[in-house]
N, C-alpha and C. Protein backbone atom coordinates (compact mmCIF):
# COMPACT_ATOMS: atom_id res chain seq x y z
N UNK A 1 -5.34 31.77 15.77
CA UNK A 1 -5.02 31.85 14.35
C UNK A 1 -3.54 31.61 14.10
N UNK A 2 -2.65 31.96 14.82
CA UNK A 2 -1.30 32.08 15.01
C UNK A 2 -0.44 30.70 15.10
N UNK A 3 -1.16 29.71 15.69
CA UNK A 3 -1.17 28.12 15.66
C UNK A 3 -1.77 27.76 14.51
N UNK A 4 -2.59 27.78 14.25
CA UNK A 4 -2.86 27.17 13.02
C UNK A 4 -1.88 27.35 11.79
N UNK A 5 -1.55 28.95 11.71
CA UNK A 5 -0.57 28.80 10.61
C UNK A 5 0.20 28.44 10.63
N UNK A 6 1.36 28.43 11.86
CA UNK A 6 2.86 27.13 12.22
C UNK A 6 2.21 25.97 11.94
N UNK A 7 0.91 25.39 12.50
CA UNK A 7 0.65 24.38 12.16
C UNK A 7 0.81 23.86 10.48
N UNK A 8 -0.06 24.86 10.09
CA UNK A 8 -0.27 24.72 7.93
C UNK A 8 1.20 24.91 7.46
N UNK A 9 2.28 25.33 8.02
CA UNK A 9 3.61 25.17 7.71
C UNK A 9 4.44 24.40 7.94
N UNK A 10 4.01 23.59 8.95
CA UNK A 10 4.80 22.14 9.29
C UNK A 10 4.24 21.19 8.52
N UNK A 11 3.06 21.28 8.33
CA UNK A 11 2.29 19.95 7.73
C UNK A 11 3.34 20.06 6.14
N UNK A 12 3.04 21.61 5.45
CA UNK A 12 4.01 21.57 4.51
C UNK A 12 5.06 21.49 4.05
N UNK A 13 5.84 21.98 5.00
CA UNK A 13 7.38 21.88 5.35
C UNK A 13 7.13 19.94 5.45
N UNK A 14 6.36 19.06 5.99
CA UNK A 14 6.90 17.44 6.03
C UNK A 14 6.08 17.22 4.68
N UNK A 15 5.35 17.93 3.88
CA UNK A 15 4.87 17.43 2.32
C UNK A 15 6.07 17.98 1.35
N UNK A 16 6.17 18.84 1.66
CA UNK A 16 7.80 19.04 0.80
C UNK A 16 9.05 17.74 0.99
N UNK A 17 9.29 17.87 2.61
CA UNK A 17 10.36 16.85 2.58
C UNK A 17 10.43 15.36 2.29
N UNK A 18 8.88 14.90 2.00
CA UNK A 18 8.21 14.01 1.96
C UNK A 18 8.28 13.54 -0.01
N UNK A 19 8.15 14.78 -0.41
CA UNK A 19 7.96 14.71 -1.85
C UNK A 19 9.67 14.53 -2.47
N UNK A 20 10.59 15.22 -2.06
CA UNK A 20 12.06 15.46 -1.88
C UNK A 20 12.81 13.79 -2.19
N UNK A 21 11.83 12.68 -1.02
CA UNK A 21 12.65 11.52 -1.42
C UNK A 21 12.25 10.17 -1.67
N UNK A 22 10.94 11.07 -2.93
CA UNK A 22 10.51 9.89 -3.65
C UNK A 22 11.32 9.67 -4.95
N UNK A 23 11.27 7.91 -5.07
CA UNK A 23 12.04 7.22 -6.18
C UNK A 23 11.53 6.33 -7.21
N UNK A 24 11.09 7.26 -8.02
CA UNK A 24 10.16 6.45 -8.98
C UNK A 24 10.50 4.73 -9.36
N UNK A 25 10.44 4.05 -9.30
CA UNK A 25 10.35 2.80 -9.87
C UNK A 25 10.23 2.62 -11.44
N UNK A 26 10.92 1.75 -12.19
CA UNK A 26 10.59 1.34 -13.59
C UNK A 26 9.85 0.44 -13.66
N UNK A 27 8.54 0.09 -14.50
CA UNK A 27 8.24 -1.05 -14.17
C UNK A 27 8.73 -1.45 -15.42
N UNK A 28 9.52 -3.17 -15.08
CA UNK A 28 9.70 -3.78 -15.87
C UNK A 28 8.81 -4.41 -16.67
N UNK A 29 9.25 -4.45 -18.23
CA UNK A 29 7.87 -5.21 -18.43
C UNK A 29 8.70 -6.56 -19.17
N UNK A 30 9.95 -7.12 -19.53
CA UNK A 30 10.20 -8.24 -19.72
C UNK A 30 11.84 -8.15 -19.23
N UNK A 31 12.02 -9.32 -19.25
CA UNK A 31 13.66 -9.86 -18.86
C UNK A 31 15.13 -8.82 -19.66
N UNK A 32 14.50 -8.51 -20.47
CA UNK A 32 15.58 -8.30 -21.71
C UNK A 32 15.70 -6.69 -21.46
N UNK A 33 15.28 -5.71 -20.35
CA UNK A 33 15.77 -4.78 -19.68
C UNK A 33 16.71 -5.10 -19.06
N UNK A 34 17.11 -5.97 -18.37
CA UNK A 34 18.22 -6.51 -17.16
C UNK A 34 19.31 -7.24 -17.51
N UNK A 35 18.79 -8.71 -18.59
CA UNK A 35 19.69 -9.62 -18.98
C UNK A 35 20.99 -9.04 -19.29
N UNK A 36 21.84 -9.78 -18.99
CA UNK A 36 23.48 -9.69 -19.48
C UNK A 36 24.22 -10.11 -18.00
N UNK A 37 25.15 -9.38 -18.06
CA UNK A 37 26.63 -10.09 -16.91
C UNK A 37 26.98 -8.33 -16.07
N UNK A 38 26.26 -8.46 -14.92
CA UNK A 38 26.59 -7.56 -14.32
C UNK A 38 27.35 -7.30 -12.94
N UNK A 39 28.63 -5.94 -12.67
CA UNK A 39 29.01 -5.97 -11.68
C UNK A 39 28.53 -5.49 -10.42
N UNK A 40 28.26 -5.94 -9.50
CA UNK A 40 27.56 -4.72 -8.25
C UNK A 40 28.42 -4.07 -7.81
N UNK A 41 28.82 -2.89 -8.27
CA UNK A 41 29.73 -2.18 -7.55
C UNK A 41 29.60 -1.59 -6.20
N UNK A 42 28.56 -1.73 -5.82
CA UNK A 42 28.04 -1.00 -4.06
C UNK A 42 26.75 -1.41 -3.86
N UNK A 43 26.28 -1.13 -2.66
CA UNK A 43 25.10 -1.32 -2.19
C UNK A 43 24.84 -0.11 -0.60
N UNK A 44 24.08 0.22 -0.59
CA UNK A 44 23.83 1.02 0.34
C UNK A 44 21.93 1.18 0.94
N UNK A 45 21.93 1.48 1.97
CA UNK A 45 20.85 0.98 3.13
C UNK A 45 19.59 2.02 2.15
N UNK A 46 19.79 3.33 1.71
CA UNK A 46 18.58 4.38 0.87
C UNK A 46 19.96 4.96 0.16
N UNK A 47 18.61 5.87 -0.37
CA UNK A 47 19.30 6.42 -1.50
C UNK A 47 19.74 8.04 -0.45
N UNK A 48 19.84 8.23 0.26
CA UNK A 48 20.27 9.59 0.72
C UNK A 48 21.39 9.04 1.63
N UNK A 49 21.83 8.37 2.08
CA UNK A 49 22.58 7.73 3.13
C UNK A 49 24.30 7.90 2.07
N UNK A 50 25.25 8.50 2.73
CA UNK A 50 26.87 8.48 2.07
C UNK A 50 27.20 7.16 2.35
N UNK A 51 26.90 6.43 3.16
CA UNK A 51 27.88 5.15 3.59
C UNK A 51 27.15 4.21 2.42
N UNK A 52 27.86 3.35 1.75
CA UNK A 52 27.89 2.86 0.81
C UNK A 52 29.00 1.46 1.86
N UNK A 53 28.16 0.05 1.15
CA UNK A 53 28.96 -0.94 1.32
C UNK A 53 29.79 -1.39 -0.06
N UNK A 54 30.90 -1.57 -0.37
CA UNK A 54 31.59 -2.12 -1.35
C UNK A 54 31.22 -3.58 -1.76
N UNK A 55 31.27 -3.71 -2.94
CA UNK A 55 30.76 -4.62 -3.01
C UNK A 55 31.56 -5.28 -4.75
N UNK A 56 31.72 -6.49 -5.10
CA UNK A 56 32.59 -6.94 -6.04
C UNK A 56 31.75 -8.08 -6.54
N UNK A 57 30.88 -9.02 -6.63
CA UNK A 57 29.99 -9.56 -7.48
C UNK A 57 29.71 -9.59 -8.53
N UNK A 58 29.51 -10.63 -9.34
CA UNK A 58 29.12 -10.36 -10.84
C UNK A 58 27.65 -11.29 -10.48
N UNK A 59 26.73 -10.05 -11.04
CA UNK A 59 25.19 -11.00 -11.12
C UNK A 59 24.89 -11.64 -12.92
N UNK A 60 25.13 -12.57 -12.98
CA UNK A 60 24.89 -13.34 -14.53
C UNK A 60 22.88 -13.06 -14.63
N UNK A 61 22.20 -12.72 -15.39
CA UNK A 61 21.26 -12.54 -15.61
C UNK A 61 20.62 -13.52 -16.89
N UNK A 62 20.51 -14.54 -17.24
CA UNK A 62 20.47 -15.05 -18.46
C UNK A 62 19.22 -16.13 -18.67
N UNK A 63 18.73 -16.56 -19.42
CA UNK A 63 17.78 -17.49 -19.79
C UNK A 63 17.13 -18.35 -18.78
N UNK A 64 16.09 -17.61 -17.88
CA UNK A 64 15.62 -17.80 -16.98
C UNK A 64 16.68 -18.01 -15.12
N UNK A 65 17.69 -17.77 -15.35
CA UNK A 65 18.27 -17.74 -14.48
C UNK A 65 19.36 -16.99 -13.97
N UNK A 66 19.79 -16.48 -12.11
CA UNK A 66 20.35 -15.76 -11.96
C UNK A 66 21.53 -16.43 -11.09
N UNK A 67 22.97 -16.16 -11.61
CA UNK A 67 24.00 -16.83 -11.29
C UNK A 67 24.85 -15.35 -10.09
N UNK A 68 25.21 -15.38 -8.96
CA UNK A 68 25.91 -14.87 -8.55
C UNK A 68 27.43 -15.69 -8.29
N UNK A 69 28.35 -14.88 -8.88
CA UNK A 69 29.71 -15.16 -8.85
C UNK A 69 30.55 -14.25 -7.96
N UNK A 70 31.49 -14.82 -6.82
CA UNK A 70 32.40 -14.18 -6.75
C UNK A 70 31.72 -13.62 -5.47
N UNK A 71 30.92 -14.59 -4.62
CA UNK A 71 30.44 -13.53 -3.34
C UNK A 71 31.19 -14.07 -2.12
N UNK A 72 31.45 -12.67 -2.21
CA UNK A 72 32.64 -12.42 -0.88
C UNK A 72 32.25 -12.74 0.74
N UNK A 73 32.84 -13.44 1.80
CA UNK A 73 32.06 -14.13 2.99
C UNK A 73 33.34 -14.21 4.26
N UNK A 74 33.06 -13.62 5.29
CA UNK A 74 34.35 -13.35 6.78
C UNK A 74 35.67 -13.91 6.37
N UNK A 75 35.91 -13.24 5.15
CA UNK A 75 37.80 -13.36 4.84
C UNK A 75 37.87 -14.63 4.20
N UNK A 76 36.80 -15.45 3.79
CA UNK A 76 37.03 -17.38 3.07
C UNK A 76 37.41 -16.46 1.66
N UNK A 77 37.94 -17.55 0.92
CA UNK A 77 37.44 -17.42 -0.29
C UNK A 77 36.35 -16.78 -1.31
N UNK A 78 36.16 -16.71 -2.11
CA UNK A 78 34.80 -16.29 -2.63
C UNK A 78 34.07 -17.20 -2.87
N UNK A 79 32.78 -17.49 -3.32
CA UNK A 79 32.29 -18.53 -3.86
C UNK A 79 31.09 -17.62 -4.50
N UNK A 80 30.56 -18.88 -6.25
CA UNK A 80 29.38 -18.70 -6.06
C UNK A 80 28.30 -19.57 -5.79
N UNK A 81 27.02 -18.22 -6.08
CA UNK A 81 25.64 -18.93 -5.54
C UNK A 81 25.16 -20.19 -6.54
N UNK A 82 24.25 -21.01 -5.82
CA UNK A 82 23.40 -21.69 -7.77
C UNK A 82 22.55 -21.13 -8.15
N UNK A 83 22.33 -21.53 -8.85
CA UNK A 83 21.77 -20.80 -9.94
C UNK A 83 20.27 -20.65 -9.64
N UNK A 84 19.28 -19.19 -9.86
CA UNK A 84 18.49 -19.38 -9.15
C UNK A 84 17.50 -19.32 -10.52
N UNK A 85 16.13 -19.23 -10.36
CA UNK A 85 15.10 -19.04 -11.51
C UNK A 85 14.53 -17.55 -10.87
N UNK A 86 14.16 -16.77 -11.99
CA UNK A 86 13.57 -15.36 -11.95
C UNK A 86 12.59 -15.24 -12.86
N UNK A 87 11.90 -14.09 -12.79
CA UNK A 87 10.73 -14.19 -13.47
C UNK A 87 10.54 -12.78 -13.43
N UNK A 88 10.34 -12.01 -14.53
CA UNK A 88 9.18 -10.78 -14.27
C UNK A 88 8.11 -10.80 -14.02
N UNK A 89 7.14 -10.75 -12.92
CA UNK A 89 5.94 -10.41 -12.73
C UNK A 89 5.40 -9.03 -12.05
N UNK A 90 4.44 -8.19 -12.50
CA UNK A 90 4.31 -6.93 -12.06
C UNK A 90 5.13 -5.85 -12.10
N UNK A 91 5.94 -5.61 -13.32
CA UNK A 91 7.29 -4.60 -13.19
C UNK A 91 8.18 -4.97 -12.52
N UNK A 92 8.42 -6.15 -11.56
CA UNK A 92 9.41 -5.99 -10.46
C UNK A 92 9.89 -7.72 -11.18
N UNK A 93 11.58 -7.72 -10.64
CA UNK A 93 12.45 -8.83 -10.81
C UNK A 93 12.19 -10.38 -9.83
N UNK A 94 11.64 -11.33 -9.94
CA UNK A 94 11.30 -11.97 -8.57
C UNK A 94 12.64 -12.85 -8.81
N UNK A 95 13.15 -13.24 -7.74
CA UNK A 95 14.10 -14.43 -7.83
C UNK A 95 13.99 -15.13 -6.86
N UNK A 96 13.54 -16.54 -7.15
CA UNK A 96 12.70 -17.52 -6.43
C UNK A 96 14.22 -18.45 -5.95
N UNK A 97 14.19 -17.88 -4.28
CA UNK A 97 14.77 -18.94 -3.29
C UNK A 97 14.33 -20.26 -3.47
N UNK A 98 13.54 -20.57 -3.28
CA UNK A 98 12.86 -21.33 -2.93
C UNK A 98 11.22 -21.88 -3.46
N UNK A 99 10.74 -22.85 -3.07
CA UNK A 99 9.69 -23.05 -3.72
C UNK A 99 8.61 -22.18 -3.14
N UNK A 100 7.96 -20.98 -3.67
CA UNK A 100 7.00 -20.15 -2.67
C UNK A 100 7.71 -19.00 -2.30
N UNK A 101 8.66 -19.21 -2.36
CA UNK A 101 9.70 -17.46 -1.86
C UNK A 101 10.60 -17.09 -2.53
N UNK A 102 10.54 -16.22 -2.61
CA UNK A 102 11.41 -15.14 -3.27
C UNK A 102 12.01 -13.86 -3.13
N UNK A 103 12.59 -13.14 -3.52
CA UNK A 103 13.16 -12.28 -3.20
C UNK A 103 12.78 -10.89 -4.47
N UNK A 104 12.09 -9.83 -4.42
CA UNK A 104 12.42 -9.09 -4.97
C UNK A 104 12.93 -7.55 -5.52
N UNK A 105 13.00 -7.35 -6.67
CA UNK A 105 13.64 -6.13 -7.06
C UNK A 105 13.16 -5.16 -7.85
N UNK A 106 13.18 -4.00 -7.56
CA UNK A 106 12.41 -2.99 -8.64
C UNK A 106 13.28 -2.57 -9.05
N UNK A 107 12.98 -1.97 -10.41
CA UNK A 107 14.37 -1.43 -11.39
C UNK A 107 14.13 0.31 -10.93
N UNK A 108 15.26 1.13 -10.23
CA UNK A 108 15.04 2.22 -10.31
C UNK A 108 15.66 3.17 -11.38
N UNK A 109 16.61 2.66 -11.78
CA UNK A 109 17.10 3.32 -12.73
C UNK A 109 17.91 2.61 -13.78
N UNK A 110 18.00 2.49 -15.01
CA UNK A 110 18.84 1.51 -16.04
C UNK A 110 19.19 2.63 -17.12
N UNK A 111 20.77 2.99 -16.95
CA UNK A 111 20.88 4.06 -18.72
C UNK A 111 22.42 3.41 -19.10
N UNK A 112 22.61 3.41 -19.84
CA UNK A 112 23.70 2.70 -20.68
C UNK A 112 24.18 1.91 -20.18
N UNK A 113 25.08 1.69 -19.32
CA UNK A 113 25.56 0.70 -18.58
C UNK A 113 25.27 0.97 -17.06
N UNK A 114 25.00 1.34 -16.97
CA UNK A 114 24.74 1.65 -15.22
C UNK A 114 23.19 1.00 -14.94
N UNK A 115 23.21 0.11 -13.92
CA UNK A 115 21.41 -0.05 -13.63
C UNK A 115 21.48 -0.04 -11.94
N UNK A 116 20.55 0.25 -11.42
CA UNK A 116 20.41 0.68 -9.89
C UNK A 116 18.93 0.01 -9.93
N UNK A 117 18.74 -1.14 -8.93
CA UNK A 117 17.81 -1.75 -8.17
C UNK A 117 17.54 -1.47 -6.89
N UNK A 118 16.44 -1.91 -6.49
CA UNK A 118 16.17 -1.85 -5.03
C UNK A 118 15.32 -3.21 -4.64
N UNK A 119 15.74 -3.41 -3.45
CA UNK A 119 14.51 -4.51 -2.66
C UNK A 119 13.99 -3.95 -1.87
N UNK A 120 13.24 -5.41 -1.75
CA UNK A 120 11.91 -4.84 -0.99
C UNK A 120 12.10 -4.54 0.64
N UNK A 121 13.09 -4.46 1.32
CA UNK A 121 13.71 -3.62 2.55
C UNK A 121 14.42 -2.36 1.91
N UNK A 122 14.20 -2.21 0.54
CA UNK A 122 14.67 -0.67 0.57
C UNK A 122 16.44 -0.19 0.13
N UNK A 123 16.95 -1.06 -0.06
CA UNK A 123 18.46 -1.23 -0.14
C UNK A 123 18.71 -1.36 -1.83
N UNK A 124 19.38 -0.22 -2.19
CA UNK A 124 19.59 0.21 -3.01
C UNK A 124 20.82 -0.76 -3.77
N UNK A 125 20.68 -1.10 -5.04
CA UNK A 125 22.26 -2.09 -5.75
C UNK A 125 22.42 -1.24 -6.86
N UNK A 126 23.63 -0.69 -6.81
CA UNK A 126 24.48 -0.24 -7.99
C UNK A 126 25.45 -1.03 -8.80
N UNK A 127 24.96 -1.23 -9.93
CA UNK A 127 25.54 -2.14 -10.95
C UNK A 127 26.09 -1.52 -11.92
N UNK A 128 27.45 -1.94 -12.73
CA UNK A 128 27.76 -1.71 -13.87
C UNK A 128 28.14 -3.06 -14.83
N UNK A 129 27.76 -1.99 -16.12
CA UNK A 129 27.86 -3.83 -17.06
C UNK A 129 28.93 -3.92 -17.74
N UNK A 130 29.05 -5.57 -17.55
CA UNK A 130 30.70 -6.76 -17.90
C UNK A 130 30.44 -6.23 -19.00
């Protein structure tokens, strides 16, 4: 009997810690949550992790397309990306590399100027808006 209950307390003790670092998702339902001229101020691997990568980018969000400016690369210059096409489908941001691939993003959090995304490896983008 004495095992079983350590047992019924671990199982709970990992449903607690389990519940602790869930991150609801927004689902998007059109463009005009996101659109405008935004800075990425950081990026980091989860949301519980202190190490934070710095980060200086402006993501342009605008009429079907997403412009990154200003991305930083082993000490060159900056440059930006071209311009890519995006799409809302399913709550989530798609931004199509390529013909067939894409890349995407769930909105976890958006309040006045601040919006926080995630992809689909889990890596958290903290943005503030131009």
């Amino acid at each position: 009997m004495k095992t079983k209950f350590t047992l019924l307390h671990f199982l709970g003790l990992c449903l607690l810690l389990g519940a602790a670092n869930v991150h609801a998702d927004v689902a998007l339902t059109s463009d005009q949550q996101i659109v405008g001229t935004w800075r990425l101020e950081f990026s980091k691997k989860n949301v519980d992790t202190a190490k934070v990568t710095e980060r200086s980018d402006t993501w342009v969000i605008e009429n079907g397309k997403l412009l990154v400016k200003g991305i930083e690369h082993s000490g060159n210059r900056p440059y930006d990306s071209a311009p890519a096409n995006y799409a809302v489908e399913d709550g989530v941001f798609k931004v199509y590399i390529r013909p067939g691939k894409f890349d995407a993003y769930s909105l976890v959090e958006r309040s006045g100027d601040v919006m926080v995304m995630k992809d689909k490896m889990g890596v958290f983008y903290h943005f503030k808006k131009k």
